[in-house]
N, C-alpha and C. Protein backbone atom coordinates (compact mmCIF):
# COMPACT_ATOMS: atom_id res chain seq x y z
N UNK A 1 0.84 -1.19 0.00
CA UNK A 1 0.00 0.00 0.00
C UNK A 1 0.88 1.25 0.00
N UNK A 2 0.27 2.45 -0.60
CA UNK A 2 1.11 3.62 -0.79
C UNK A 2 0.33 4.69 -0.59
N UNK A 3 0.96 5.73 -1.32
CA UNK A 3 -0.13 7.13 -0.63
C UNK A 3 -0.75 7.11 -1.63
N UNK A 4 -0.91 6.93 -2.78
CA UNK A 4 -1.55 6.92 -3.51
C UNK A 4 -3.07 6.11 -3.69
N UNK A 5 -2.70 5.13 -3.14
CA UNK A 5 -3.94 4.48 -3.21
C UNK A 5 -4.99 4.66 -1.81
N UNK A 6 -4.69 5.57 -0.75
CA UNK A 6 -5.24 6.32 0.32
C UNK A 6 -6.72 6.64 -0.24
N UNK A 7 -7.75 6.42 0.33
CA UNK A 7 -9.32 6.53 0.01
C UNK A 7 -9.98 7.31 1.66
N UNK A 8 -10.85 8.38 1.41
CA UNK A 8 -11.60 8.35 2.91
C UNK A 8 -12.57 7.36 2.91
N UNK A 9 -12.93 6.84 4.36
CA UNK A 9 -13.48 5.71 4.55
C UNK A 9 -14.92 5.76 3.61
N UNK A 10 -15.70 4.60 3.40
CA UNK A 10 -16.78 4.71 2.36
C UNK A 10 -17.47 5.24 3.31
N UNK A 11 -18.39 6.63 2.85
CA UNK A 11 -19.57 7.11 3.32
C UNK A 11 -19.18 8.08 4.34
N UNK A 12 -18.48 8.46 3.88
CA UNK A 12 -17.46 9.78 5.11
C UNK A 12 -17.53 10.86 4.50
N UNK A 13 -17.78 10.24 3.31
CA UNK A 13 -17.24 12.03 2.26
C UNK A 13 -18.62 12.44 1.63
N UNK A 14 -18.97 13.37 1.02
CA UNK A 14 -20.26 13.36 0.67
C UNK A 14 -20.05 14.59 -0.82
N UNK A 15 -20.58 14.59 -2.13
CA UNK A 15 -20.55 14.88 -2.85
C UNK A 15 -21.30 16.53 -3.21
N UNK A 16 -20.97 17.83 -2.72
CA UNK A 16 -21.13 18.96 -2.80
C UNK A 16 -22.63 19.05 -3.99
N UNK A 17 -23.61 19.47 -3.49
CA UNK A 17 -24.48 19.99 -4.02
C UNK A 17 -24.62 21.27 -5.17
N UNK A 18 -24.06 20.83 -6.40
CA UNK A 18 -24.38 22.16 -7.14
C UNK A 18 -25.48 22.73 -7.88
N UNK A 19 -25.49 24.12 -6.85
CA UNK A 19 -27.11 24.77 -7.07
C UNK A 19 -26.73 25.59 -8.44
N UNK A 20 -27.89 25.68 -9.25
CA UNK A 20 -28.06 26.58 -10.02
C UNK A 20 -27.60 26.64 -11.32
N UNK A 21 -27.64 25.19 -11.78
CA UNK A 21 -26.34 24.53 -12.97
C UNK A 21 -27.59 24.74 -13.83
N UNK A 22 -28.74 24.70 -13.79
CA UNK A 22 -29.75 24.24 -15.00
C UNK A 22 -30.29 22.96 -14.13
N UNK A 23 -32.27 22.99 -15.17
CA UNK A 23 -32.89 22.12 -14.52
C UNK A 23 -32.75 20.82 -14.67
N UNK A 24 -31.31 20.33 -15.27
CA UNK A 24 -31.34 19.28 -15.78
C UNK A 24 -31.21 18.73 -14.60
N UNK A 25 -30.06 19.38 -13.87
CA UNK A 25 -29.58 19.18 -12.73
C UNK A 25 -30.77 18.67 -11.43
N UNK A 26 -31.67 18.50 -11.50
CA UNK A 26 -32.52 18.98 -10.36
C UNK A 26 -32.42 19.88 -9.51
N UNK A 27 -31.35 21.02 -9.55
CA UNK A 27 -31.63 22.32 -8.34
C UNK A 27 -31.35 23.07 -9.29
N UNK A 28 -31.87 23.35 -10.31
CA UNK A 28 -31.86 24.73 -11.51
C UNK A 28 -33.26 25.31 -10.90
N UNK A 29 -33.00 26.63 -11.55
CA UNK A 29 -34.47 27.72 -11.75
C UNK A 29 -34.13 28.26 -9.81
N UNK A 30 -34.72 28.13 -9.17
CA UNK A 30 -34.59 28.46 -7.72
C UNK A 30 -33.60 28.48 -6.83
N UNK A 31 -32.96 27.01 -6.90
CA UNK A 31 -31.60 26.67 -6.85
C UNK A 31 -32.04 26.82 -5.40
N UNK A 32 -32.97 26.09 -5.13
CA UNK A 32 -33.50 25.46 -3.42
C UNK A 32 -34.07 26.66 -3.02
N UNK A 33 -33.88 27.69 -2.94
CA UNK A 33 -34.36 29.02 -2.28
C UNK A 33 -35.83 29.33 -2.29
N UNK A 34 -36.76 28.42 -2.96
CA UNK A 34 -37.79 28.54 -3.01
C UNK A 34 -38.42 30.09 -3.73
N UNK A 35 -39.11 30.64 -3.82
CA UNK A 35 -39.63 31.79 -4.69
C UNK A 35 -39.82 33.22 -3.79
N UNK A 36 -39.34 34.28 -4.19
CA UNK A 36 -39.77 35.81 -3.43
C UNK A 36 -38.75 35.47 -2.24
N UNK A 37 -38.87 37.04 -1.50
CA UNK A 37 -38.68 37.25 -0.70
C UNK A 37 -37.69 37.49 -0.14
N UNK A 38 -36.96 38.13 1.14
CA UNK A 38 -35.40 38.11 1.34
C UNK A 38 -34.49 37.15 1.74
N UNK A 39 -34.73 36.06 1.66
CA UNK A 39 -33.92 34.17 1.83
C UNK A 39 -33.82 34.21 0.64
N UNK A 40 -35.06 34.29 -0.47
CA UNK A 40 -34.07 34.17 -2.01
C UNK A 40 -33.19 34.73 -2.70
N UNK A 41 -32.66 35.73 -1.78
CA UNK A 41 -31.84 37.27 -2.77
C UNK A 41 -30.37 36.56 -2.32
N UNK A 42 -29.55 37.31 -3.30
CA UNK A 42 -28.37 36.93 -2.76
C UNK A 42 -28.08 37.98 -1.73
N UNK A 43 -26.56 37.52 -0.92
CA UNK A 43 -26.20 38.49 -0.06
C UNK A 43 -27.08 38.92 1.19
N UNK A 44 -28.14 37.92 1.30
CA UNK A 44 -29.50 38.13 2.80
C UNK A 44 -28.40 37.34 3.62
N UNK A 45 -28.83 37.93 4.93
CA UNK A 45 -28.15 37.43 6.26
C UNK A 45 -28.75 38.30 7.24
N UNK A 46 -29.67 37.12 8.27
CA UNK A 46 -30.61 37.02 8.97
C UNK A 46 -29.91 37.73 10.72
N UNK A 47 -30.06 37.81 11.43
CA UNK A 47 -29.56 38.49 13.01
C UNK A 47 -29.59 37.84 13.66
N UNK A 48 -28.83 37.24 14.92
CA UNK A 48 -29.33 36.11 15.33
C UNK A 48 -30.43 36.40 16.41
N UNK A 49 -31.04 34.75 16.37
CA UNK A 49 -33.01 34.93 16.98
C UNK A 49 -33.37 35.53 16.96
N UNK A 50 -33.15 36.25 15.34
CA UNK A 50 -34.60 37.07 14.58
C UNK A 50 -35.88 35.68 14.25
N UNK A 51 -36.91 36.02 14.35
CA UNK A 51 -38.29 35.34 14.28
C UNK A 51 -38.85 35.72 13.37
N UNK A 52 -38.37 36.31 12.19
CA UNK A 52 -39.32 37.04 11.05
C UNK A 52 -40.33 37.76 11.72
N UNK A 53 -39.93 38.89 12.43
CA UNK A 53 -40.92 39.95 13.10
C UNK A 53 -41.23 39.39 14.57
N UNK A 54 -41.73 38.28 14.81
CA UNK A 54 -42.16 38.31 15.83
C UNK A 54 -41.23 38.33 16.87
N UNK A 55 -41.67 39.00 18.02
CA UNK A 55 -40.69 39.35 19.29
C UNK A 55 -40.40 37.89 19.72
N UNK A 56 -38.71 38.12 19.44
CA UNK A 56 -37.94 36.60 19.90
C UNK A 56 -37.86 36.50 21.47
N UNK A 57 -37.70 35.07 21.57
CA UNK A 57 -37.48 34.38 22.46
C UNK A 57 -36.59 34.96 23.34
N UNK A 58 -35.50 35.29 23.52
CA UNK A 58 -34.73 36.13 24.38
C UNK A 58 -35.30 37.73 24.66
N UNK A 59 -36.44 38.07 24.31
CA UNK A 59 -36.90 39.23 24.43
C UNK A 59 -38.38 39.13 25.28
N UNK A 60 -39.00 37.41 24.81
CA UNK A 60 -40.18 37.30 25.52
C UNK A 60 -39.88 36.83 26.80
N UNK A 61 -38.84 36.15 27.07
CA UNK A 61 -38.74 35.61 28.73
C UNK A 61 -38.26 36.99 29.43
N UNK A 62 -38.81 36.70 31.01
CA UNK A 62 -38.29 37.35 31.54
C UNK A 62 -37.15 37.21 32.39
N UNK A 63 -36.60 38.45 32.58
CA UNK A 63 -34.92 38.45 33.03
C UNK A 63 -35.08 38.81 34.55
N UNK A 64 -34.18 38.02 35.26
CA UNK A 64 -34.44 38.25 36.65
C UNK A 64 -33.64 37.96 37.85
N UNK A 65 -32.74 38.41 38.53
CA UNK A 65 -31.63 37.86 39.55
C UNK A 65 -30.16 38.26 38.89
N UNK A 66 -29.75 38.04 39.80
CA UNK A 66 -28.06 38.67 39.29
C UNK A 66 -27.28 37.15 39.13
N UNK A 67 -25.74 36.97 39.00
CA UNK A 67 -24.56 36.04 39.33
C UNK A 67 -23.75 36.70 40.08
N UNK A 68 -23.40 36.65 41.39
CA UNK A 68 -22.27 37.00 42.00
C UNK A 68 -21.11 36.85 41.63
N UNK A 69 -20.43 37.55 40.98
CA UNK A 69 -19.19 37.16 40.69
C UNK A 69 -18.20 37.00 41.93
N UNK A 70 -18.58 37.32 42.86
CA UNK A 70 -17.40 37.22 44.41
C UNK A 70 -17.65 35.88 45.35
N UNK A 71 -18.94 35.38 44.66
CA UNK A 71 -19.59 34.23 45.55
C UNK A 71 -18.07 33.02 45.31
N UNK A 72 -18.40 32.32 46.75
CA UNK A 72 -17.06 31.76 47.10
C UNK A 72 -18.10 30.14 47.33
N UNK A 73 -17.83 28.90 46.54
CA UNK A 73 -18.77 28.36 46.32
C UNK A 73 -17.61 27.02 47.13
N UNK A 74 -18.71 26.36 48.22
CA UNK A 74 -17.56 25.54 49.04
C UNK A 74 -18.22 23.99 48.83
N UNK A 75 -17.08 23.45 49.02
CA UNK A 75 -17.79 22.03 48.95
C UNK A 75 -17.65 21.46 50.36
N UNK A 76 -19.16 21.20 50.83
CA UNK A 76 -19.31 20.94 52.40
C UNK A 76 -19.02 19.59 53.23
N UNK A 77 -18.49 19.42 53.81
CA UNK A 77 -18.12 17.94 54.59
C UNK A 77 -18.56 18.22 56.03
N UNK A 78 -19.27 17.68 56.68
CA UNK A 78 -19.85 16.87 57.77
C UNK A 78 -18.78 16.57 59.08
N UNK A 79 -19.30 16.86 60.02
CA UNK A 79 -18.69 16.05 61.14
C UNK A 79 -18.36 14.74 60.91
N UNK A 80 -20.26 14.44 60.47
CA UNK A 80 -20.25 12.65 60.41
C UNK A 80 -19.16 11.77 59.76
N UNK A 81 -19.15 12.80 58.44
CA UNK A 81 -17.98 12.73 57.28
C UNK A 81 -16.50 12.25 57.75
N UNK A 82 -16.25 13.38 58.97
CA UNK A 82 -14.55 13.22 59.24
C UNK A 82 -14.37 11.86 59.83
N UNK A 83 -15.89 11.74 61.13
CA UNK A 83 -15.82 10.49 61.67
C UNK A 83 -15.80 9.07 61.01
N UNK A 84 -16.47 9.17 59.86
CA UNK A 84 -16.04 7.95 59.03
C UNK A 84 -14.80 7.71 58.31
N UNK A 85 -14.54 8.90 58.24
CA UNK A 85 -12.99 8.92 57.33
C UNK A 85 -12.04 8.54 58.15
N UNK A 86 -11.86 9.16 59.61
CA UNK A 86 -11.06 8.52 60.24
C UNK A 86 -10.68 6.91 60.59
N UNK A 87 -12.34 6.94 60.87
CA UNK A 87 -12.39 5.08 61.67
C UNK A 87 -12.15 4.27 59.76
N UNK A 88 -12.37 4.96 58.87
CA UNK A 88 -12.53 3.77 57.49
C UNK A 88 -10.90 3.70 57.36
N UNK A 89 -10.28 5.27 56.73
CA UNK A 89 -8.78 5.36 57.40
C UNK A 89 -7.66 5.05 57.93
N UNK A 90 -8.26 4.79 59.21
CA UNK A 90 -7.62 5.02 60.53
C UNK A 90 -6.60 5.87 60.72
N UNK A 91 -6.82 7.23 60.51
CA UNK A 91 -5.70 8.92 60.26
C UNK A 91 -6.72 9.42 61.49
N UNK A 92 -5.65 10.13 61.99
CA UNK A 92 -6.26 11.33 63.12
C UNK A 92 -5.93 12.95 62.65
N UNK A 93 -5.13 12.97 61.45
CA UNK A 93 -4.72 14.09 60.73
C UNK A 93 -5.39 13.96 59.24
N UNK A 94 -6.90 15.04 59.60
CA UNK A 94 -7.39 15.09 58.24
C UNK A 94 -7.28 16.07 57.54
N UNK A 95 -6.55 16.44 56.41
CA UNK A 95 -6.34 17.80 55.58
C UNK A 95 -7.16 17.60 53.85
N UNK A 96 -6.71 17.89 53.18
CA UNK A 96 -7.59 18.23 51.86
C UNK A 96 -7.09 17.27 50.82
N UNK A 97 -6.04 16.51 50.84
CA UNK A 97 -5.76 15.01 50.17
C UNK A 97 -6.49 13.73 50.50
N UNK A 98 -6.74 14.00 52.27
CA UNK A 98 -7.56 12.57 52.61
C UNK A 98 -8.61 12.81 52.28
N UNK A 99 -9.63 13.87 52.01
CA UNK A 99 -10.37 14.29 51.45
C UNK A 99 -10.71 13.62 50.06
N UNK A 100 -9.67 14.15 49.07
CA UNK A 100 -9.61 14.09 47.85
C UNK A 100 -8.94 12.38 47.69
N UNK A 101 -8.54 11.63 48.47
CA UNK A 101 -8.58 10.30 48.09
C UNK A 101 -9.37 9.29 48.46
N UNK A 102 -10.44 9.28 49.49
CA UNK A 102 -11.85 9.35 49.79
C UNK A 102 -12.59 9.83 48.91
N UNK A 103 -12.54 10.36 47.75
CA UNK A 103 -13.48 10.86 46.46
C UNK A 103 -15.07 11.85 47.14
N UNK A 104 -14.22 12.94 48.40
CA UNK A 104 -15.23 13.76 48.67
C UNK A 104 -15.06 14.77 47.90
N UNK A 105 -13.94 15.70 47.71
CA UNK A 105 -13.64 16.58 47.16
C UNK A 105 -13.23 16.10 45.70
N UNK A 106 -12.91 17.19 44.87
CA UNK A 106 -11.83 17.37 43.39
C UNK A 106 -11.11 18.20 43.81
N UNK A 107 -9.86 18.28 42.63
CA UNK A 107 -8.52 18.54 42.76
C UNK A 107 -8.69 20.04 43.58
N UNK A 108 -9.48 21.00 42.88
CA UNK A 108 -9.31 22.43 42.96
C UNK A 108 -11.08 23.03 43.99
N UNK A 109 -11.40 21.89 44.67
CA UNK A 109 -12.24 22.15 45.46
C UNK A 109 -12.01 22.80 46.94
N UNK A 110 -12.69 24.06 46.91
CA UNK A 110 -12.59 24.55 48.58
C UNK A 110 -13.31 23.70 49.53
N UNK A 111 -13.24 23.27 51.07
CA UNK A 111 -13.55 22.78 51.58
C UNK A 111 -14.52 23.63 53.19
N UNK A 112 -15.63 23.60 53.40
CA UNK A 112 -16.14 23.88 54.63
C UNK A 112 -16.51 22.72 55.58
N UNK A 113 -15.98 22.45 56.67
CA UNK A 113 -16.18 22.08 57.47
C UNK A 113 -17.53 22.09 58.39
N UNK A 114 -18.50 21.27 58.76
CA UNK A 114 -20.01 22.05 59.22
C UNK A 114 -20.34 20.77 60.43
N UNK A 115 -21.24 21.15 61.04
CA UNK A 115 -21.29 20.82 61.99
C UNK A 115 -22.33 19.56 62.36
N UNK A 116 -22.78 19.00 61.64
CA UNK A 116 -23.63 18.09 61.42
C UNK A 116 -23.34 16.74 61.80
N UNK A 117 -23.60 15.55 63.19
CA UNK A 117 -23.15 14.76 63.05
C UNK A 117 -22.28 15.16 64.64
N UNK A 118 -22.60 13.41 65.18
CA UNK A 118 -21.12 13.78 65.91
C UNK A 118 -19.58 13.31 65.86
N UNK A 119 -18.96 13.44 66.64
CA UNK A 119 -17.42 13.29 66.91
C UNK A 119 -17.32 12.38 68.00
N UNK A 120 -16.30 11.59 67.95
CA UNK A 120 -15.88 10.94 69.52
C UNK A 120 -14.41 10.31 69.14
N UNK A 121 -13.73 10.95 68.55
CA UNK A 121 -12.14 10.51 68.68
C UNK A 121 -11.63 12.31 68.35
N UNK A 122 -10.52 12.51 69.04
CA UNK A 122 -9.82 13.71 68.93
C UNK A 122 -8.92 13.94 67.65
N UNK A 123 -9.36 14.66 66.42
CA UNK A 123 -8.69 15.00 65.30
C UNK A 123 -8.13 16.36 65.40
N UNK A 124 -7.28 16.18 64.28
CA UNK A 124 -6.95 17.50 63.60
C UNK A 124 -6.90 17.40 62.33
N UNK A 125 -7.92 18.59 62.08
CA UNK A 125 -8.46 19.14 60.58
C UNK A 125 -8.36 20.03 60.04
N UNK A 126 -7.65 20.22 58.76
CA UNK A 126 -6.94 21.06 58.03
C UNK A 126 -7.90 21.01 56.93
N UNK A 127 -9.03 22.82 56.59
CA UNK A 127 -9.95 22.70 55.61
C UNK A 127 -9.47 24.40 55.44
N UNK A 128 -10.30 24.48 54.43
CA UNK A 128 -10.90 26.13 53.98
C UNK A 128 -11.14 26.89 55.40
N UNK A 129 -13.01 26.24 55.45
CA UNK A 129 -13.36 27.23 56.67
C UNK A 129 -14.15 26.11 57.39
N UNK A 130 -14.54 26.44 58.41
CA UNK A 130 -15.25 26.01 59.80
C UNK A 130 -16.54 26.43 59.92
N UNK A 131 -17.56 25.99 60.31
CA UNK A 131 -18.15 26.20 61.43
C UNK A 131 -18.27 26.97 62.54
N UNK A 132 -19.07 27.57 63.09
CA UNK A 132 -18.48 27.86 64.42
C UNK A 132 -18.95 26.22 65.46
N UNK A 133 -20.17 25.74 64.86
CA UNK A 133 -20.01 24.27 65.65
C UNK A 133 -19.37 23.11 65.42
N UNK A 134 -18.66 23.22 64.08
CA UNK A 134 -18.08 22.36 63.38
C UNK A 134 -16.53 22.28 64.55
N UNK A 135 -16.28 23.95 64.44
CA UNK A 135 -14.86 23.99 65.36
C UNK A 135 -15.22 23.64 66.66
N UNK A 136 -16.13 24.00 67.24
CA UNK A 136 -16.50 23.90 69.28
C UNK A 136 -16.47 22.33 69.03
N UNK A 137 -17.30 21.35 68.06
CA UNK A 137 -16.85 20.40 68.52
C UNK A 137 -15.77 19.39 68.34
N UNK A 138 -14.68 19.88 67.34
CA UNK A 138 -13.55 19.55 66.91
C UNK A 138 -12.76 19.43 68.40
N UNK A 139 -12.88 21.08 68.83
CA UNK A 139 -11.85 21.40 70.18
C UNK A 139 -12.77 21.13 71.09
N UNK A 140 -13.90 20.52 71.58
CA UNK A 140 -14.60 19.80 72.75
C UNK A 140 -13.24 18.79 72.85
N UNK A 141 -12.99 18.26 71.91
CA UNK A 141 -12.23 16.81 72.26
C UNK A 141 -11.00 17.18 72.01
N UNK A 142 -10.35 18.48 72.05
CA UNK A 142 -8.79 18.75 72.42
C UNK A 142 -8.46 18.32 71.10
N UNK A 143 -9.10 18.76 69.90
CA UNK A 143 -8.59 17.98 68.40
C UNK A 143 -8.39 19.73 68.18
N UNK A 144 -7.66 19.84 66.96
CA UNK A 144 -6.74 20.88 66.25
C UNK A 144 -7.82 21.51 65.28
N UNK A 145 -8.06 22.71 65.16
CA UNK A 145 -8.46 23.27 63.71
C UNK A 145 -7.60 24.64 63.12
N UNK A 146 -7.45 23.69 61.85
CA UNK A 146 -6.14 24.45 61.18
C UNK A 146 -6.74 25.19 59.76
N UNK A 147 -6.95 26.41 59.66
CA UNK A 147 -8.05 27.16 58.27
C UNK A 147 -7.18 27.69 57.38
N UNK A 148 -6.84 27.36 56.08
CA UNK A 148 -6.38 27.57 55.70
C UNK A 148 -6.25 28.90 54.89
C-alpha cells in the first residue's frame, strides 16, 4: 500500500451539491431558495433569533436575579464525614488530600467544614473554613483546627 492508493473511509465524504447549474440538474431555476422574498436574494443574512418579526425568544422571557461574581462556592463535609474517614482510614490528621482520596472533594475544590453529626475521637483538621459548631466540637475533644 502507498499514498496513492489512500481513500476516505466509504460514506465519510459526501458529494457537494451544485445549485443553479440548470434544470437538468434537479436544483436549476430556484436553486433550493424557493420563490420571493429576502432568503431568495443573494447576499441576505438574517440576526441572530430574529423570528421574522415576531418578538424573539430572548426578548419574551423574563430576566431576573443577578450572578455573583465574588460568591465563594464551598464544597461541604460533615462532622459525620470526618468520623467515618477517620475510623474507614484510621488517620487522626485530616487535611484536603484525605479528602480528595476518599473521592469527597476534586482537585481544585474549597472545603467547609459544618457541623452536622457527631465526633468521639480527637482529630486535627486542616480545611478552607469552619463552622463555628463544626470547630466547638472539633476542640470539645482537644482535636486541632487548622483554616487555611
Amino acid at each position: 500500500m502507498d499514498l496513492s492508493q489512500l481513500r476516505p473511509a466509504k460514506g465519510s465524504t459526501h458529494t457537494k451539491k451544485r445549485l443553479g447549474r440548470g434544470q437538468g440538474s434537479g436544483w436549476g431555476g430556484t436553486s433550493t431558495r424557493g420563490h420571493k422574498g429576502a432568503k431568495s436574494r443573494s447576499g441576505y443574512s438574517h440576526k441572530v433569533g430574529f423570528e421574522g418579526g415576531q418578538m424573539p425568544l430572548q426578548r419574551r422571557v423574563p430576566k431576573f436575579g443577578f450572578n455573583n461574581v465574588n460568591r465563594v462556592e464551598y464544597r461541604i463535609v460533615n462532622i459525620s464525614d470526618l468520623e467515618e474517614l477517620s475510623n474507614k482510614l484510621n488517620v487522626t490528621d485530616i487535611n484536603l488530600e484525605v479528602f480528595q482520596k476518599a473521592g469527597l472533594i476534586s482537585k481544585n475544590d474549597i472545603v467547609k467544614v459544618l457541623g452536622n453529626g457527631k465526633l468521639t475521637k480527637k482529630l486535627n483538621v486542616t480545611a478552607n473554613a469552619f463552622s463555628k459548631s463544626a470547630k466547638a466540637a472539633i476542640e470539645a475533644l482537644n482535636g486541632t483546627v487548622n483554616t487555611l
